[in-house]
N, C-alpha and C. Protein backbone atom coordinates (compact mmCIF):
# COMPACT_ATOMS: atom_id res chain seq x y z
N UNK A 1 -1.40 -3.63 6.66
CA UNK A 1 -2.05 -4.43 5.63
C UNK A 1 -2.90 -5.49 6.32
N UNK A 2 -3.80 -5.59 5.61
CA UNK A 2 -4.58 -6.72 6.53
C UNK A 2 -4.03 -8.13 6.07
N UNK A 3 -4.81 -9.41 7.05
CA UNK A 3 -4.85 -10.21 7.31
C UNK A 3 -5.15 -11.00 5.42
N UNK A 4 -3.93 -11.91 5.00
CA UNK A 4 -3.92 -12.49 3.53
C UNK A 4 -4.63 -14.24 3.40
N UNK A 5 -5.11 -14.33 4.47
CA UNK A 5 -5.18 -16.10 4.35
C UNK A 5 -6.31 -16.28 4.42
N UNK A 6 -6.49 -17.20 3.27
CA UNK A 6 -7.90 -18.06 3.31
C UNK A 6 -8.54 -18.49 4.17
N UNK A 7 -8.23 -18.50 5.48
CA UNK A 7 -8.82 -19.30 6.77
C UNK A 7 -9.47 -17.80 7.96
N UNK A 8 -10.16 -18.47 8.23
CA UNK A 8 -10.70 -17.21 9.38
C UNK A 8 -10.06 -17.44 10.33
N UNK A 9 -9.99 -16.47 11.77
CA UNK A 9 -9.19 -16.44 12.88
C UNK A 9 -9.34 -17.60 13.48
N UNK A 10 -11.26 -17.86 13.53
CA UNK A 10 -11.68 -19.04 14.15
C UNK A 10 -11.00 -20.51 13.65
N UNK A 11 -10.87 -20.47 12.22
CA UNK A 11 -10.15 -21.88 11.94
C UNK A 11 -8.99 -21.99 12.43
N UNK A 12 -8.27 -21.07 12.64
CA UNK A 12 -6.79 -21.00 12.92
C UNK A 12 -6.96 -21.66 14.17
N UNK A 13 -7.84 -20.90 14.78
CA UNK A 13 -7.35 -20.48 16.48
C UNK A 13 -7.16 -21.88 17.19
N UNK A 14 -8.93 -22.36 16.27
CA UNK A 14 -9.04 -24.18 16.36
C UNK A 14 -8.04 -24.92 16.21
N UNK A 15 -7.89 -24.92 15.25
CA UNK A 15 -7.02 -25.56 14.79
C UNK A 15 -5.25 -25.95 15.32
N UNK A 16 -5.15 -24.59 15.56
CA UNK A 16 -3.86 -24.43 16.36
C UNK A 16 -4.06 -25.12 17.66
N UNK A 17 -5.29 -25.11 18.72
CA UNK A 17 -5.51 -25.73 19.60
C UNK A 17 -5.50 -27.04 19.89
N UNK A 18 -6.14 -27.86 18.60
CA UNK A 18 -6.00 -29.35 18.60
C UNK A 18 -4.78 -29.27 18.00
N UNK A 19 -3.95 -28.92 17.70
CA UNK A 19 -2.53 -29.38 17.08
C UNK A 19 -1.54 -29.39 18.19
N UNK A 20 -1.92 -28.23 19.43
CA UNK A 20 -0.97 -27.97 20.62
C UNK A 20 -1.86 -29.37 21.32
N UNK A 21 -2.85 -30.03 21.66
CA UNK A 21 -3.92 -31.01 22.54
C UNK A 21 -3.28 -32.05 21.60
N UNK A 22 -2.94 -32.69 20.50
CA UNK A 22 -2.94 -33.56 19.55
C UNK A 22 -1.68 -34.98 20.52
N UNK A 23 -0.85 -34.48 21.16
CA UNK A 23 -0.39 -35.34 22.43
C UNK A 23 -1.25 -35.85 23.59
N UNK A 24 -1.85 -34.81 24.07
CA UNK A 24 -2.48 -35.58 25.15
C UNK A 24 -3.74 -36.55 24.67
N UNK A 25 -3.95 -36.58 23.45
CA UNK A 25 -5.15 -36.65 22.87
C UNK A 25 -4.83 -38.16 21.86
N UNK A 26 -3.49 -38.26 21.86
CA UNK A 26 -2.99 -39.05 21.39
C UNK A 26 -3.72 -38.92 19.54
N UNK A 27 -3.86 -37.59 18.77
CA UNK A 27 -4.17 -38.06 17.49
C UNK A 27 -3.13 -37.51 16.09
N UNK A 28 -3.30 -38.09 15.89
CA UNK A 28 -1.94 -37.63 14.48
C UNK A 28 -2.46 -36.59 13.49
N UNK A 29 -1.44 -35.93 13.01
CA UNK A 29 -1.63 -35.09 12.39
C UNK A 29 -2.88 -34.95 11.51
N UNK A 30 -2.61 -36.14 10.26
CA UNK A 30 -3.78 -36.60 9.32
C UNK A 30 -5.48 -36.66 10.30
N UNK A 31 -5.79 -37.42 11.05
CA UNK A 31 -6.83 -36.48 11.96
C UNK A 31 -7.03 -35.56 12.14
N UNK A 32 -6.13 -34.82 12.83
CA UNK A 32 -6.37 -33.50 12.77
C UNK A 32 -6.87 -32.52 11.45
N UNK A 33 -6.37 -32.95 10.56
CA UNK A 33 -7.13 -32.83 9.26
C UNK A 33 -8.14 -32.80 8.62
N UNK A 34 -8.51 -34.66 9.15
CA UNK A 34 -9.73 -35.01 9.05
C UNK A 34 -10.81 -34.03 9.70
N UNK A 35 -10.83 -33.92 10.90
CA UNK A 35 -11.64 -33.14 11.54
C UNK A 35 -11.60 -31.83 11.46
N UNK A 36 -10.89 -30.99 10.87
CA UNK A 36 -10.78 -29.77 10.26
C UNK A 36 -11.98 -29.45 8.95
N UNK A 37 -11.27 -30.52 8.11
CA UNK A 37 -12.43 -30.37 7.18
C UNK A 37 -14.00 -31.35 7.63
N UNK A 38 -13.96 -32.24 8.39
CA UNK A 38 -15.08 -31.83 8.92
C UNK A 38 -16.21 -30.91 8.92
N UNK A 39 -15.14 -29.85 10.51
CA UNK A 39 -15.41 -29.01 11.20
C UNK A 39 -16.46 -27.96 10.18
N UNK A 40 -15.43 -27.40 9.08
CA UNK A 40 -15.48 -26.42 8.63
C UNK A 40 -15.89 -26.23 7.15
N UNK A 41 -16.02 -27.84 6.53
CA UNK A 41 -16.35 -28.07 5.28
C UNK A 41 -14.96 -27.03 4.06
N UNK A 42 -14.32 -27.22 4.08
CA UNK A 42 -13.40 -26.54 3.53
C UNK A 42 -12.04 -27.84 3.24
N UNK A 43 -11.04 -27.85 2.28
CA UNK A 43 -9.61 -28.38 2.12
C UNK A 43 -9.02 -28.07 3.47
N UNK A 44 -8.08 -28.63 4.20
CA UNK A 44 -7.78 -28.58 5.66
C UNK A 44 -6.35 -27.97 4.89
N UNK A 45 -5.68 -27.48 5.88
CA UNK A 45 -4.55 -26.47 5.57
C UNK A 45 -3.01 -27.72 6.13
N UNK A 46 -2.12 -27.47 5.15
CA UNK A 46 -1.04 -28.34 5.19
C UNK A 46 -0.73 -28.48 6.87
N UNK A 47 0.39 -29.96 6.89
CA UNK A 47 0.57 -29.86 8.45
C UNK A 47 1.84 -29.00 8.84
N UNK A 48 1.91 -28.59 7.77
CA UNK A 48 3.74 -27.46 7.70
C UNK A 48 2.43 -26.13 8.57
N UNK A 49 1.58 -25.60 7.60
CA UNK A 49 0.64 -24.63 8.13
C UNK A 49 -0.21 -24.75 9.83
N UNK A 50 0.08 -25.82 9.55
CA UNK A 50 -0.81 -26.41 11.04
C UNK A 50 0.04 -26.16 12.09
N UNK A 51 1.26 -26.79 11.92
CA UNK A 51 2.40 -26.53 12.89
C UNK A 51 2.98 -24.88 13.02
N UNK A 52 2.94 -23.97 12.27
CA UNK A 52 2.83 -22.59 12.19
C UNK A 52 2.03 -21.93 12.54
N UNK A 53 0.80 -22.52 12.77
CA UNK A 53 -0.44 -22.05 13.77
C UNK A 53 -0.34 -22.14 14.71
N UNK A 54 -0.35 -23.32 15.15
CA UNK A 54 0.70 -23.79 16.95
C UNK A 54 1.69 -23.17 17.71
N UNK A 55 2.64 -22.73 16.70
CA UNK A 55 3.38 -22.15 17.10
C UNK A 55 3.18 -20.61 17.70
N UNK A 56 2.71 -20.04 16.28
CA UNK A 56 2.39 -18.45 16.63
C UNK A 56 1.10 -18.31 17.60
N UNK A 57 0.16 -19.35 18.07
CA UNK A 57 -0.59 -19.06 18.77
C UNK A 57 -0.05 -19.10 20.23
N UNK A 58 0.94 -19.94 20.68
CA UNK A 58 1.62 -20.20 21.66
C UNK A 58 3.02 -19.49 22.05
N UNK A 59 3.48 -18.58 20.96
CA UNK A 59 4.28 -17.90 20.87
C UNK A 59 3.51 -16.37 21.04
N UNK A 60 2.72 -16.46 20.55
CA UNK A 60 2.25 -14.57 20.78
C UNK A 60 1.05 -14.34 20.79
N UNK A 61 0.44 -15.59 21.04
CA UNK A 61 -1.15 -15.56 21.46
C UNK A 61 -1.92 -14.94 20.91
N UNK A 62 -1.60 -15.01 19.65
CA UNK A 62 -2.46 -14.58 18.08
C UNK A 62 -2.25 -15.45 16.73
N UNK A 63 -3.13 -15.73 16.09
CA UNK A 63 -3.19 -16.22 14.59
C UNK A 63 -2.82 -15.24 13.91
N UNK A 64 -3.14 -13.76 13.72
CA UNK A 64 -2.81 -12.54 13.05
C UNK A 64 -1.42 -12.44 12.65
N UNK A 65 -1.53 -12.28 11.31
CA UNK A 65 -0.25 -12.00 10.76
C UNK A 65 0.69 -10.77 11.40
N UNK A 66 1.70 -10.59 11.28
CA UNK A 66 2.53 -9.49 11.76
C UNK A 66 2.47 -7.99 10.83
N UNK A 67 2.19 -7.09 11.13
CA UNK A 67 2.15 -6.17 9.89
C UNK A 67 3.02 -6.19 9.13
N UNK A 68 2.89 -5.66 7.55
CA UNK A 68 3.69 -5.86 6.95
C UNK A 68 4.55 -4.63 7.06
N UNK A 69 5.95 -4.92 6.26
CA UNK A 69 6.74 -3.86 6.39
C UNK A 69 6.57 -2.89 5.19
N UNK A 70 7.41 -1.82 5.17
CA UNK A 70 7.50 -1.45 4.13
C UNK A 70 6.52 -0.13 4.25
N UNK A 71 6.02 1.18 2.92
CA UNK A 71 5.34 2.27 2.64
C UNK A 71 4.19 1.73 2.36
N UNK A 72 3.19 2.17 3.41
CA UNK A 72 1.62 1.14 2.95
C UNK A 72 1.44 2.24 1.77
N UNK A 73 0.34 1.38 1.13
CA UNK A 73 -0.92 1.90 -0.16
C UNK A 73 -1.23 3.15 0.15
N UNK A 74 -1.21 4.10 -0.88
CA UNK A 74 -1.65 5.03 -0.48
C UNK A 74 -2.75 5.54 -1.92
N UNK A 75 -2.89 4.90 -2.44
CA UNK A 75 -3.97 4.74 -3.93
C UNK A 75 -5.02 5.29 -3.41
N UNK A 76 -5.56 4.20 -2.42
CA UNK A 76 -7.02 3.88 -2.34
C UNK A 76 -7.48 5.16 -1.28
N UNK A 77 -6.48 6.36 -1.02
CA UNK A 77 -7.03 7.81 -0.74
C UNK A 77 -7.39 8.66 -1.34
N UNK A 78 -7.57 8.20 -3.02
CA UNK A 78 -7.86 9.28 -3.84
C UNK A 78 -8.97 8.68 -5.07
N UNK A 79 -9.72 7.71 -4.54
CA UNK A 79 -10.62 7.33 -4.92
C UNK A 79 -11.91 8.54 -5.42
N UNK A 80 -12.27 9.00 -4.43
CA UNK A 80 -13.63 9.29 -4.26
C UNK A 80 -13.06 10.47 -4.90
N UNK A 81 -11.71 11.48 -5.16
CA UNK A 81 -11.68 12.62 -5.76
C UNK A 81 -11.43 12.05 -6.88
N UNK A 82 -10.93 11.37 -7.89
CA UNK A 82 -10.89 11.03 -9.33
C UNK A 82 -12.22 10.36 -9.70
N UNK A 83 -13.17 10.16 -8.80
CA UNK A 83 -14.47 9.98 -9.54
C UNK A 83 -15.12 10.79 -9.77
N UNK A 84 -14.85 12.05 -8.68
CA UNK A 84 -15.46 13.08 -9.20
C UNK A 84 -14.81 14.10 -10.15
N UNK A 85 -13.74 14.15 -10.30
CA UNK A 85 -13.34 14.48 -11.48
C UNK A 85 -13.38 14.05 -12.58
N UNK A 86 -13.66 12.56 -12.34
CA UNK A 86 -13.83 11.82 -13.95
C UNK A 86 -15.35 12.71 -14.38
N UNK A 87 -16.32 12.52 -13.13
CA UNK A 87 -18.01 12.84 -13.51
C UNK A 87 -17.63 14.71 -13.82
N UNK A 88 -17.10 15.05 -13.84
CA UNK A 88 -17.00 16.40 -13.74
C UNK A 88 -16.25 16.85 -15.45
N UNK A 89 -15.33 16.43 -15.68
CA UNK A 89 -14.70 16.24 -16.59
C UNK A 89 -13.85 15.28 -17.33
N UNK A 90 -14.69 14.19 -17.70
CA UNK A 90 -14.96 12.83 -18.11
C UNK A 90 -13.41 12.75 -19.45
N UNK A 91 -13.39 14.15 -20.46
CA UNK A 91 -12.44 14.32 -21.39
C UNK A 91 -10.93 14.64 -21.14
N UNK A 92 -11.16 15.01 -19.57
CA UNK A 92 -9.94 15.31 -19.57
C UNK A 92 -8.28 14.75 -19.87
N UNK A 93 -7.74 14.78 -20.02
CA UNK A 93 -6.50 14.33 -20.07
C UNK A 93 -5.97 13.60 -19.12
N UNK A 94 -5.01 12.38 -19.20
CA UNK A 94 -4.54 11.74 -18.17
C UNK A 94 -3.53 12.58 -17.30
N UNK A 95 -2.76 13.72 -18.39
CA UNK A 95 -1.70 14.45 -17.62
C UNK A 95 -2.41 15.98 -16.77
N UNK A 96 -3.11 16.21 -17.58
CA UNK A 96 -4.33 17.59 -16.81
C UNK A 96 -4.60 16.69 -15.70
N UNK A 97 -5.33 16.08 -15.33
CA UNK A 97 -5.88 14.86 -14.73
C UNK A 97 -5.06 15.22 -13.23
N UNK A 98 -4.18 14.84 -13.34
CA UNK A 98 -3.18 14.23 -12.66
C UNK A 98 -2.63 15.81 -11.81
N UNK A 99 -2.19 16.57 -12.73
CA UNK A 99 -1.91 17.87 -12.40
C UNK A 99 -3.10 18.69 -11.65
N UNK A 100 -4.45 18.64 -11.72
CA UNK A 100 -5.33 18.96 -11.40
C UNK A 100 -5.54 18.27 -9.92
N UNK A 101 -5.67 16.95 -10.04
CA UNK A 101 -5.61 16.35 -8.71
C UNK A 101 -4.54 16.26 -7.29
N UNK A 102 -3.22 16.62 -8.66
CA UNK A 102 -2.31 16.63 -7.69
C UNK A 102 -1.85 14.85 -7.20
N UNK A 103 -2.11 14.35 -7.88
CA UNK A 103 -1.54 12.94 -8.05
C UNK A 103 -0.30 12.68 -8.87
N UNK A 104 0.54 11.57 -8.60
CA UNK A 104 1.22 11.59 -9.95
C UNK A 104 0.33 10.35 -11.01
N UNK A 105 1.20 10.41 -11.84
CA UNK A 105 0.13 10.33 -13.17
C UNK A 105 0.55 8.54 -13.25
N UNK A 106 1.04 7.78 -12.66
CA UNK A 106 1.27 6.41 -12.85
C UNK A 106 0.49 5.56 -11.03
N UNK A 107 0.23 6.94 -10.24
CA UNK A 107 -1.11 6.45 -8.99
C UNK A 107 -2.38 6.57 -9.95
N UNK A 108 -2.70 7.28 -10.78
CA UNK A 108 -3.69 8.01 -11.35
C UNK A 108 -4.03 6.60 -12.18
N UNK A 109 -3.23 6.27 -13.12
CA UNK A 109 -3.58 5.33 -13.92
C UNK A 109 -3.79 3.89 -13.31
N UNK A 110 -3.16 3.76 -11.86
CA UNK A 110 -3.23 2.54 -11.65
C UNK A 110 -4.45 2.48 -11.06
N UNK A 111 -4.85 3.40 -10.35
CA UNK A 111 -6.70 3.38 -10.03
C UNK A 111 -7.68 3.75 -11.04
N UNK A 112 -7.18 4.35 -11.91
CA UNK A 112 -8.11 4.35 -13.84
C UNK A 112 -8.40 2.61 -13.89
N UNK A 113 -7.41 1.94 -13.92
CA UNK A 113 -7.00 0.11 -14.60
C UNK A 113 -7.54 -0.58 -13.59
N UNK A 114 -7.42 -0.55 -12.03
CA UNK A 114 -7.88 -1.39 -11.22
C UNK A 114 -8.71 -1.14 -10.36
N UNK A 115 -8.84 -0.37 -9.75
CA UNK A 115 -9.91 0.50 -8.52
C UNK A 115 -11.09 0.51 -8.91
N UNK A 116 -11.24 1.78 -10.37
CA UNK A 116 -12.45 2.07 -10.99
C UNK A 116 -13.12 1.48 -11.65
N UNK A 117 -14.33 1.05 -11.28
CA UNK A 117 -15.18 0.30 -12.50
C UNK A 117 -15.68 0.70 -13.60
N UNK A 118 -15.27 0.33 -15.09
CA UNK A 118 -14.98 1.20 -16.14
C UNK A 118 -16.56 0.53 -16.86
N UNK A 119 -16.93 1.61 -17.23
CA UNK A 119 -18.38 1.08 -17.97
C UNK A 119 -18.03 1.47 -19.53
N UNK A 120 -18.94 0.57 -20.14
CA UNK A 120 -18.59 0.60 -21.81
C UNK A 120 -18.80 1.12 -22.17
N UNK A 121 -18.49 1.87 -23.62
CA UNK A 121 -18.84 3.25 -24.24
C UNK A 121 -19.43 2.26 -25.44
N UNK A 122 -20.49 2.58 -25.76
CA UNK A 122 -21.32 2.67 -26.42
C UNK A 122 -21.51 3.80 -27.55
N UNK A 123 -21.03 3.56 -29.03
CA UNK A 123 -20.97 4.92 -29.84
C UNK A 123 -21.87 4.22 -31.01
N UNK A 124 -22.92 5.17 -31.59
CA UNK A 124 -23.77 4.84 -32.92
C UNK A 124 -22.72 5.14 -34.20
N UNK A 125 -23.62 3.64 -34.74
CA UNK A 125 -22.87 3.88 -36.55
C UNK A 125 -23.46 4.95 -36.59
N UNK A 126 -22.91 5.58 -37.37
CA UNK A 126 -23.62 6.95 -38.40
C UNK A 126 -22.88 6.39 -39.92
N UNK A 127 -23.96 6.72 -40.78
CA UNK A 127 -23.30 6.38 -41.95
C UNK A 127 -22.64 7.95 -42.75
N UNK A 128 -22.86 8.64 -42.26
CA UNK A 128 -22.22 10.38 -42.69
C UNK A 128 -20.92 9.80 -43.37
N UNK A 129 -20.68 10.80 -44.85
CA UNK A 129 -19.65 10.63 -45.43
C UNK A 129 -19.93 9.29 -46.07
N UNK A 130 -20.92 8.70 -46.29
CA UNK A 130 -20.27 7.21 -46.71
C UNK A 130 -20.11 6.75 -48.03
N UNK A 131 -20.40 7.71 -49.21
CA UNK A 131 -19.38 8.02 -50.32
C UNK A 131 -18.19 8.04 -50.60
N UNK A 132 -17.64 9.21 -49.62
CA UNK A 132 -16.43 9.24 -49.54
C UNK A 132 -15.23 7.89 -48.77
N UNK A 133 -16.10 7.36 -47.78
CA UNK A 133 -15.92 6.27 -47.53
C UNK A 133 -15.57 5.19 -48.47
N UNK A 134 -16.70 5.07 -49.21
CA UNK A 134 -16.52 3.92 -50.40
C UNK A 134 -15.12 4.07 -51.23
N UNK A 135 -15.29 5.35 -51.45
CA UNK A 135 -14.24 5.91 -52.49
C UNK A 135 -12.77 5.64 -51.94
N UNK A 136 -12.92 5.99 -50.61
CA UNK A 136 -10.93 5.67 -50.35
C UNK A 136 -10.87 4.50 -50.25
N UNK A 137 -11.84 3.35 -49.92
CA UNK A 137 -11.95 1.70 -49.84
C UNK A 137 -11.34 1.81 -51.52
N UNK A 138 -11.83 2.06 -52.35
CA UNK A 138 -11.89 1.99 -53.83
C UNK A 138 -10.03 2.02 -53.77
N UNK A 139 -9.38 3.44 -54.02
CA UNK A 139 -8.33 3.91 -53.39
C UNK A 139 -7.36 3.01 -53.32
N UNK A 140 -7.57 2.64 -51.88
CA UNK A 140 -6.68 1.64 -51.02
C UNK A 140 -7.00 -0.15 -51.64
N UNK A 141 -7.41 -0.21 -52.80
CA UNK A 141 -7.42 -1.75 -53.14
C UNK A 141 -6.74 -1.38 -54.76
N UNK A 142 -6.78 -0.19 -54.93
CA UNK A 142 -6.06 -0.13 -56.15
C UNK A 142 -4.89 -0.07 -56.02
N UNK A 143 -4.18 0.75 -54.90
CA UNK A 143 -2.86 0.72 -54.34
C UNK A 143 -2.14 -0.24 -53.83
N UNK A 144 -3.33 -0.88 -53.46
CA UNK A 144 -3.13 -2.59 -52.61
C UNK A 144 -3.83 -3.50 -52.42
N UNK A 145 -3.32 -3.99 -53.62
CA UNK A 145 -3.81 -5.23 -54.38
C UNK A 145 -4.24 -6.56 -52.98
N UNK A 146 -3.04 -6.78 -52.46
CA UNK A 146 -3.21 -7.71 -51.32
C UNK A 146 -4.34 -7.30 -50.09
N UNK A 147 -4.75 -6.44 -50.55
CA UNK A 147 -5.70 -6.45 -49.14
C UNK A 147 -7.44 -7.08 -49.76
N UNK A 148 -7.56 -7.23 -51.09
CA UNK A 148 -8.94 -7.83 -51.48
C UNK A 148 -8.40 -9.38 -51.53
């Protein structure tokens, strides 16, 4: 999984550096701050965060997070075939869909909801039928009074 933090390597790396120098340098934390946002025009990162930069840079000579644990993502490999199945057969079914792709059907939907960029459907009034229309309006206010 990649790297989750608002700060680039470079702020870290900095940063971690004047926090390990901040003794010989004689400057306190809150400085160090100061000159962070300075530096970088940005909110300066807590001194709990600051001191966790220091550390892991001097401990393993990286800012980079540790990978995460756990079954990575595996969604974002079936992108480019459910678009073309959507463009191919746009009606299909979520469960055809799925069976066709060979996905299961709750990967399928979660890149339908978040992955894919869903464009609006656009459908014309037609007034067809609109007699009959009137007529069950008619209907449904005689049956039910509370809805006029």
């Amino acid at each position: 999984m990649s790297d989750q933090s608002p700060y680039t390597i470079e702020e870290r790396l900095i940063a971690a550096v004047w926090m390990h120098d901040r003794v010989l340098n004689n400057k306190k934390i809150p400085e160090i701050r100061r000159l962070f946002q300075e530096r970088f025009g940005k909110p300066s990162p807590t001194p709990r965060i600051l001191r966790e930069w220091e550390k892991k840079v001097f401990e393993t000579g990286s800012v980079l997070d540790a990978p995460r644990c756990g079954r990575p993502r595996t969604r974002f490999e079936h992108l480019t075939a459910i678009q073309e199945s959507l463009i191919r057969s746009p009606s299909l079914s979520m469960r055809k869909r799925s069976a066709e792709l060979q996905i299961p059907k709750s990967t399928l939907r979660k890149i339908l909801k978040l992955d894919l960029p869903q464009d609006a459907v656009v459908y014309e009034v037609q007034n067809k039928n609109e007699d009959k229309k009137v007529e069950v309006c008619r209907v449904m206010f005689q049956k039910f009074p509370f809805f006029g």
